[in-house]
N, C-alpha and C. Protein backbone atom coordinates (compact mmCIF):
# COMPACT_ATOMS: atom_id res chain seq x y z
N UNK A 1 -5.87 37.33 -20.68
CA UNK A 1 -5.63 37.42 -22.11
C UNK A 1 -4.28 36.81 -22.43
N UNK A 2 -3.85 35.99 -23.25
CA UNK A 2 -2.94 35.29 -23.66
C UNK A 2 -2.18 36.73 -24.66
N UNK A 3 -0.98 35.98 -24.39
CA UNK A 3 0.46 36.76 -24.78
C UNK A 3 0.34 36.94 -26.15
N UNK A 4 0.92 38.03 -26.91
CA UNK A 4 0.69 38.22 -28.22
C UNK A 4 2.30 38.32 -28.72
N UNK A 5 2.51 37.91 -30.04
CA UNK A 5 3.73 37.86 -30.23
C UNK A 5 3.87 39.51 -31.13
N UNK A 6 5.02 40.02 -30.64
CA UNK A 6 5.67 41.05 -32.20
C UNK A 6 6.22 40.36 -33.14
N UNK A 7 5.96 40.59 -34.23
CA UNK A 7 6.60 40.22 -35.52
C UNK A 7 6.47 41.17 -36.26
N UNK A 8 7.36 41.16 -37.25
CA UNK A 8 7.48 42.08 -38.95
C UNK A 8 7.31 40.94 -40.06
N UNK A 9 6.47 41.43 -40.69
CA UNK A 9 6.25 40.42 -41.68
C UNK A 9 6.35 41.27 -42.93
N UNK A 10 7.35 40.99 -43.85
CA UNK A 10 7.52 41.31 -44.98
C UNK A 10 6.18 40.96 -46.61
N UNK A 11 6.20 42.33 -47.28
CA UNK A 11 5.43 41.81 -48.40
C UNK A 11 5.56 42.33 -49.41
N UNK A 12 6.02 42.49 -50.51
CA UNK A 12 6.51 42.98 -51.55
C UNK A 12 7.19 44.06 -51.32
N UNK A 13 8.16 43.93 -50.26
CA UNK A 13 8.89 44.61 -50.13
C UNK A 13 8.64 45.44 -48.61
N UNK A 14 7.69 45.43 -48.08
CA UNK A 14 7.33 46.17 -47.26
C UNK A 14 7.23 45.67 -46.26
N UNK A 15 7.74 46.23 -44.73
CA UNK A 15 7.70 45.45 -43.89
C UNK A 15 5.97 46.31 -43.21
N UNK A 16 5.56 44.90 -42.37
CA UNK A 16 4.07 45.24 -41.55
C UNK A 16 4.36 44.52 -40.18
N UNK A 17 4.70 45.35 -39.68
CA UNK A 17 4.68 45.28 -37.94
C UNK A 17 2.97 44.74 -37.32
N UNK A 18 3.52 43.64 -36.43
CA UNK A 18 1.96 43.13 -36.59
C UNK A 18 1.99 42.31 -35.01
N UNK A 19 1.11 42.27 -34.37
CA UNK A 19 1.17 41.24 -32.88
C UNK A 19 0.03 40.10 -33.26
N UNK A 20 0.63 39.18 -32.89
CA UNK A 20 -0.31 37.78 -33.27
C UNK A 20 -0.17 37.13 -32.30
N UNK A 21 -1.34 36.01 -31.98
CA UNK A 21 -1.39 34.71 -30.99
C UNK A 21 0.02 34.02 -31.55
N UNK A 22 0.90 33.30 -30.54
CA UNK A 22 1.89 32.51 -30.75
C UNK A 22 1.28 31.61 -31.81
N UNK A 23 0.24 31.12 -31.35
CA UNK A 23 -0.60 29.66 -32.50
C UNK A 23 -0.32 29.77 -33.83
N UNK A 24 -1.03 31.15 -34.12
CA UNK A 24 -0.71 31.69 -35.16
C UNK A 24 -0.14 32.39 -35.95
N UNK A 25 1.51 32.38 -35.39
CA UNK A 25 2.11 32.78 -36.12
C UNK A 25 2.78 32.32 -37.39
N UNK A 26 3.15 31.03 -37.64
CA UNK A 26 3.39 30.27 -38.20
C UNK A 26 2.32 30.29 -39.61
N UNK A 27 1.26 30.45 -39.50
CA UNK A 27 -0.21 30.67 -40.54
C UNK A 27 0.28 32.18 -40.99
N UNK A 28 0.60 32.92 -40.23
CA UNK A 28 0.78 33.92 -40.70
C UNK A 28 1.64 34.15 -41.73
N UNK A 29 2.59 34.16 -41.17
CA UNK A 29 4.18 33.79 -41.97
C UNK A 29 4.26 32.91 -43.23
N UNK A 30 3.36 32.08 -43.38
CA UNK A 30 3.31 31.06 -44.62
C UNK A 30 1.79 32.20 -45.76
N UNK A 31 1.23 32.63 -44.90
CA UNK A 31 0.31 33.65 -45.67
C UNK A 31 0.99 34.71 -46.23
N UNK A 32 1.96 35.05 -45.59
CA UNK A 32 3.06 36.39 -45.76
C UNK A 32 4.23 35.74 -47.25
N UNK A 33 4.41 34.27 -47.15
CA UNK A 33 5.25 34.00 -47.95
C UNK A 33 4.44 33.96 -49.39
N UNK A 34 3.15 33.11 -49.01
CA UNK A 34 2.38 32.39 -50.33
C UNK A 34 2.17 33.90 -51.47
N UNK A 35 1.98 35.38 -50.18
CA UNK A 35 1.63 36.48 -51.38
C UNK A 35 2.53 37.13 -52.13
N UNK A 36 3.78 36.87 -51.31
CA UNK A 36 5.25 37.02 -51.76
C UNK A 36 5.51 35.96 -53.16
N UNK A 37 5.34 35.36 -52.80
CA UNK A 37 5.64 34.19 -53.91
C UNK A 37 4.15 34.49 -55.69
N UNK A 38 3.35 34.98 -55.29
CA UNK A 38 2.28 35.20 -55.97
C UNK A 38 2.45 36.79 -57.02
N UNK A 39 3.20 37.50 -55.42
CA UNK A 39 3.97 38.69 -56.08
C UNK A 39 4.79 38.45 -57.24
N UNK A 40 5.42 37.94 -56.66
CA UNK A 40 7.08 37.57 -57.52
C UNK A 40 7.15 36.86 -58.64
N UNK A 41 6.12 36.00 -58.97
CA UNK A 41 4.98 35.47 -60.18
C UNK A 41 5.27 36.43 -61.03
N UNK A 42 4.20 37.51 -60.48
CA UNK A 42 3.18 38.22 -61.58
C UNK A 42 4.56 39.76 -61.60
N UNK A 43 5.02 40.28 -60.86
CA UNK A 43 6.81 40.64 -61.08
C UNK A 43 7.14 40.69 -62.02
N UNK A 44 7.38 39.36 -62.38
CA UNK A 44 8.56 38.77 -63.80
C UNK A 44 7.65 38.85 -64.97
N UNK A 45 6.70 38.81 -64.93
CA UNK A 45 5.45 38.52 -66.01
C UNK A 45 5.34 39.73 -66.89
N UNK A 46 4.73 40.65 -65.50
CA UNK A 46 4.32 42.16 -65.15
C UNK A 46 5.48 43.07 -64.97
N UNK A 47 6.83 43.08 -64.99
CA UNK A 47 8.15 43.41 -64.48
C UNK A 47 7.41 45.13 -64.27
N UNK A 48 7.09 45.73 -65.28
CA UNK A 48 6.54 47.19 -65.57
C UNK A 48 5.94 47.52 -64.66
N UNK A 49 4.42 46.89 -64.54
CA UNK A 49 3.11 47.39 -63.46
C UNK A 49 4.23 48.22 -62.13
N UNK A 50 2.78 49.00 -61.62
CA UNK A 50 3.18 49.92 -60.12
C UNK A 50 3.05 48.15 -59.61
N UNK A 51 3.59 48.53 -58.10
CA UNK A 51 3.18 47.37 -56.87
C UNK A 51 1.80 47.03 -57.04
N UNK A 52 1.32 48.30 -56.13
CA UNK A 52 -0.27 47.87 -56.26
C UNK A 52 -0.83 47.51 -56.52
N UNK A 53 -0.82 47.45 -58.44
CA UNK A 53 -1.48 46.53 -59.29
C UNK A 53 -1.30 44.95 -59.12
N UNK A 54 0.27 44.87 -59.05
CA UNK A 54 0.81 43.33 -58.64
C UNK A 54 0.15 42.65 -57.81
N UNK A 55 -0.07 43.75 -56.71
CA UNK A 55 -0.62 43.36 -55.29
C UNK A 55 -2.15 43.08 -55.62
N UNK A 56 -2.77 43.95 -56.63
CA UNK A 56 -4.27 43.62 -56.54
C UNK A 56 -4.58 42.48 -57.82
N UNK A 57 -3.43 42.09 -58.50
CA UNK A 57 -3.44 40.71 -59.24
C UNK A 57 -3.27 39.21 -58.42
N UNK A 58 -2.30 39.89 -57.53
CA UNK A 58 -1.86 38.54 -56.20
C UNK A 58 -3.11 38.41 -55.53
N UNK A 59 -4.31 39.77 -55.12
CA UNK A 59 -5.35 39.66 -53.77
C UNK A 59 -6.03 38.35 -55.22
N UNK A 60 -6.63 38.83 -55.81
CA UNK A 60 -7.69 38.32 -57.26
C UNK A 60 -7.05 36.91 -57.04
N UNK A 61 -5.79 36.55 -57.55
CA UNK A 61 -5.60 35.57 -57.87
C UNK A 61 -5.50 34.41 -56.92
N UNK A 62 -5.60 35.05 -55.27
CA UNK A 62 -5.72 33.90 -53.95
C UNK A 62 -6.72 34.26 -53.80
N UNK A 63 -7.67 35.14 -53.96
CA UNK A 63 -9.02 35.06 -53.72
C UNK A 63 -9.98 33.93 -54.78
N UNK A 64 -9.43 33.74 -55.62
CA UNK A 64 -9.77 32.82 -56.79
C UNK A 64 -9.60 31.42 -56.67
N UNK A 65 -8.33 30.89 -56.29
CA UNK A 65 -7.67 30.16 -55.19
C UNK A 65 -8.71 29.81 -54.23
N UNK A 66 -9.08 30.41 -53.19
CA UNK A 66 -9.75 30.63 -51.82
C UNK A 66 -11.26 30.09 -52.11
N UNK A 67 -11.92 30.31 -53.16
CA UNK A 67 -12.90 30.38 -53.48
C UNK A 67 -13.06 28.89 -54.11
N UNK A 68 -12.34 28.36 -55.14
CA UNK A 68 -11.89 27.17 -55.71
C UNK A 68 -12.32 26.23 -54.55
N UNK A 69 -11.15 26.21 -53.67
CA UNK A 69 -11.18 25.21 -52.64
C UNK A 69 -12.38 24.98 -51.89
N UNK A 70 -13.06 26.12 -51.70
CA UNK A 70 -14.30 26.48 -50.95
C UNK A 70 -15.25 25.41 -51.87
N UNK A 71 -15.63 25.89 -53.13
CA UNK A 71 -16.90 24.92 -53.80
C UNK A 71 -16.16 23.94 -53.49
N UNK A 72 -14.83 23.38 -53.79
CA UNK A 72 -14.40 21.80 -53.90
C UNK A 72 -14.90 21.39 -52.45
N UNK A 73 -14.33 21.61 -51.58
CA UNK A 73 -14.60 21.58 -50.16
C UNK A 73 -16.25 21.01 -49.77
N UNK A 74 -17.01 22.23 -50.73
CA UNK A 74 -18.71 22.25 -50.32
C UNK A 74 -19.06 20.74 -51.26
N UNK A 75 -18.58 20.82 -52.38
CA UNK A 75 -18.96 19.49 -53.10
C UNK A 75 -18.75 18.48 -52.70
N UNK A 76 -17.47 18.21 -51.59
CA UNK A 76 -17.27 16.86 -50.86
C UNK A 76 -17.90 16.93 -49.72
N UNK A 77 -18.10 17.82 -49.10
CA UNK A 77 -19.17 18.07 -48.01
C UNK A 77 -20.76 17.59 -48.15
N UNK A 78 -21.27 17.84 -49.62
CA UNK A 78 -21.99 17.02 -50.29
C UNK A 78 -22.24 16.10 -50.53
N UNK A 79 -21.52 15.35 -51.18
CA UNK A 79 -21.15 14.09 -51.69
C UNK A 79 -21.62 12.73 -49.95
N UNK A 80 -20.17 13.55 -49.30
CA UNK A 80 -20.75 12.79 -47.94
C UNK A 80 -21.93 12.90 -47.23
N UNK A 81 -22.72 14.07 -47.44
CA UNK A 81 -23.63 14.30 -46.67
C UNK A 81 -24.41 12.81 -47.14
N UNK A 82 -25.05 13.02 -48.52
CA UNK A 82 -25.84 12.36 -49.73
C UNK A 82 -25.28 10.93 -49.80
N UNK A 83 -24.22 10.69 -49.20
CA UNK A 83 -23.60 8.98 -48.96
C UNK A 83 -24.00 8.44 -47.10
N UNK A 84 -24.21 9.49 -46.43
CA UNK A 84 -24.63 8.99 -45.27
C UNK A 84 -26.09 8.91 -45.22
N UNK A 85 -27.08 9.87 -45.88
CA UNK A 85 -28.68 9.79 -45.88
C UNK A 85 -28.67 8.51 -46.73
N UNK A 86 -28.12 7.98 -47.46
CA UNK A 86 -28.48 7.02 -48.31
C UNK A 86 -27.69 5.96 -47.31
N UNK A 87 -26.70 5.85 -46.90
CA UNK A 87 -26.53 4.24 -46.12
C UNK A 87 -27.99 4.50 -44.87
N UNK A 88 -28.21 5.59 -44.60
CA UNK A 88 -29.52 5.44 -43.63
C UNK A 88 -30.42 5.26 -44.11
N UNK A 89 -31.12 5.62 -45.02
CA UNK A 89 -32.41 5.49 -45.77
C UNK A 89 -32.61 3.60 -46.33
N UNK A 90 -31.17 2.79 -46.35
CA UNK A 90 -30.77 1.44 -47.02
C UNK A 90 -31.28 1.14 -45.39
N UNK A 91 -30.60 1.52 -44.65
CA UNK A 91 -30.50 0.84 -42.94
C UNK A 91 -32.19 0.60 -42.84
N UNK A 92 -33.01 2.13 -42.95
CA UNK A 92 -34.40 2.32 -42.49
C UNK A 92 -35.04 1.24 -43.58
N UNK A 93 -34.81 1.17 -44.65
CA UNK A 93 -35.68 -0.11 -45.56
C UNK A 93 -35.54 -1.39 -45.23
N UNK A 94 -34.08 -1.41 -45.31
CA UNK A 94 -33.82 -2.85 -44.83
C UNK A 94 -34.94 -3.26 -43.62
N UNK A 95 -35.13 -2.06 -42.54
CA UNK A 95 -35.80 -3.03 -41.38
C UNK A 95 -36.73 -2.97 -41.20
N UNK A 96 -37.43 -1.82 -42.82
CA UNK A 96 -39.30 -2.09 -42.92
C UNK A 96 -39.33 -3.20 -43.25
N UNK A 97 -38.26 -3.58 -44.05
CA UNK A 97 -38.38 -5.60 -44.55
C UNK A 97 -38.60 -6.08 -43.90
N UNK A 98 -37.63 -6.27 -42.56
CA UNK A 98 -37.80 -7.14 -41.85
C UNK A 98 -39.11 -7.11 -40.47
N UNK A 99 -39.78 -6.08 -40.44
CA UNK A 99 -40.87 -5.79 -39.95
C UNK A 99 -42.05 -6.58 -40.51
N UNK A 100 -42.50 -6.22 -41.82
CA UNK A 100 -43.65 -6.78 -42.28
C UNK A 100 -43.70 -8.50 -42.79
């Protein structure tokens, strides 16, 4: 089993003691910043709200995020699929042409 790192990763204030693959620590830490930063948004906006709420405006609002990228993602995943059946389907005609 590969080595796990300790870290504390801070989040609206709170530290979360956590062991991660070395690989991924770095993903982590930029995940730890992006909700910090999402916090600290909705903070200044929201100055009033408990945490929690902040926190469950920050989950909503990268889950929204997360989801975004996902269709964009699936639509170019598309796009190419539907650009390679069609240069094949051009390839397969072209050489019924040249068959008959």
């Amino acid at each position: 089993m590969s080595d796990l790192l300790n870290i504390n990763i801070n989040i609206a204030g709170n530290s979360y003691p956590m062991k991660v693959k070395p690989a991924e620590e770095s993903k982590i830490r930029k995940a730890a910043q992006l909700i910090n930063d999402d916090f600290n948004k909705y903070k200044k906006v929201y100055g009033s709200m408990k945490h929690i709420d902040l926190l469950a405006m920050t989950s909503l609002q990268i889950a929204s995020d997360f989801i975004e990228i996902n269709v964009g993602n699936n639509a170019s995943n598309l796009k190419n699929e539907i650009s390679k059946l069609n240069e094949e389907l051009n390839e397969f005609i072209g050489n019924e042409k040249t068959i008959k």
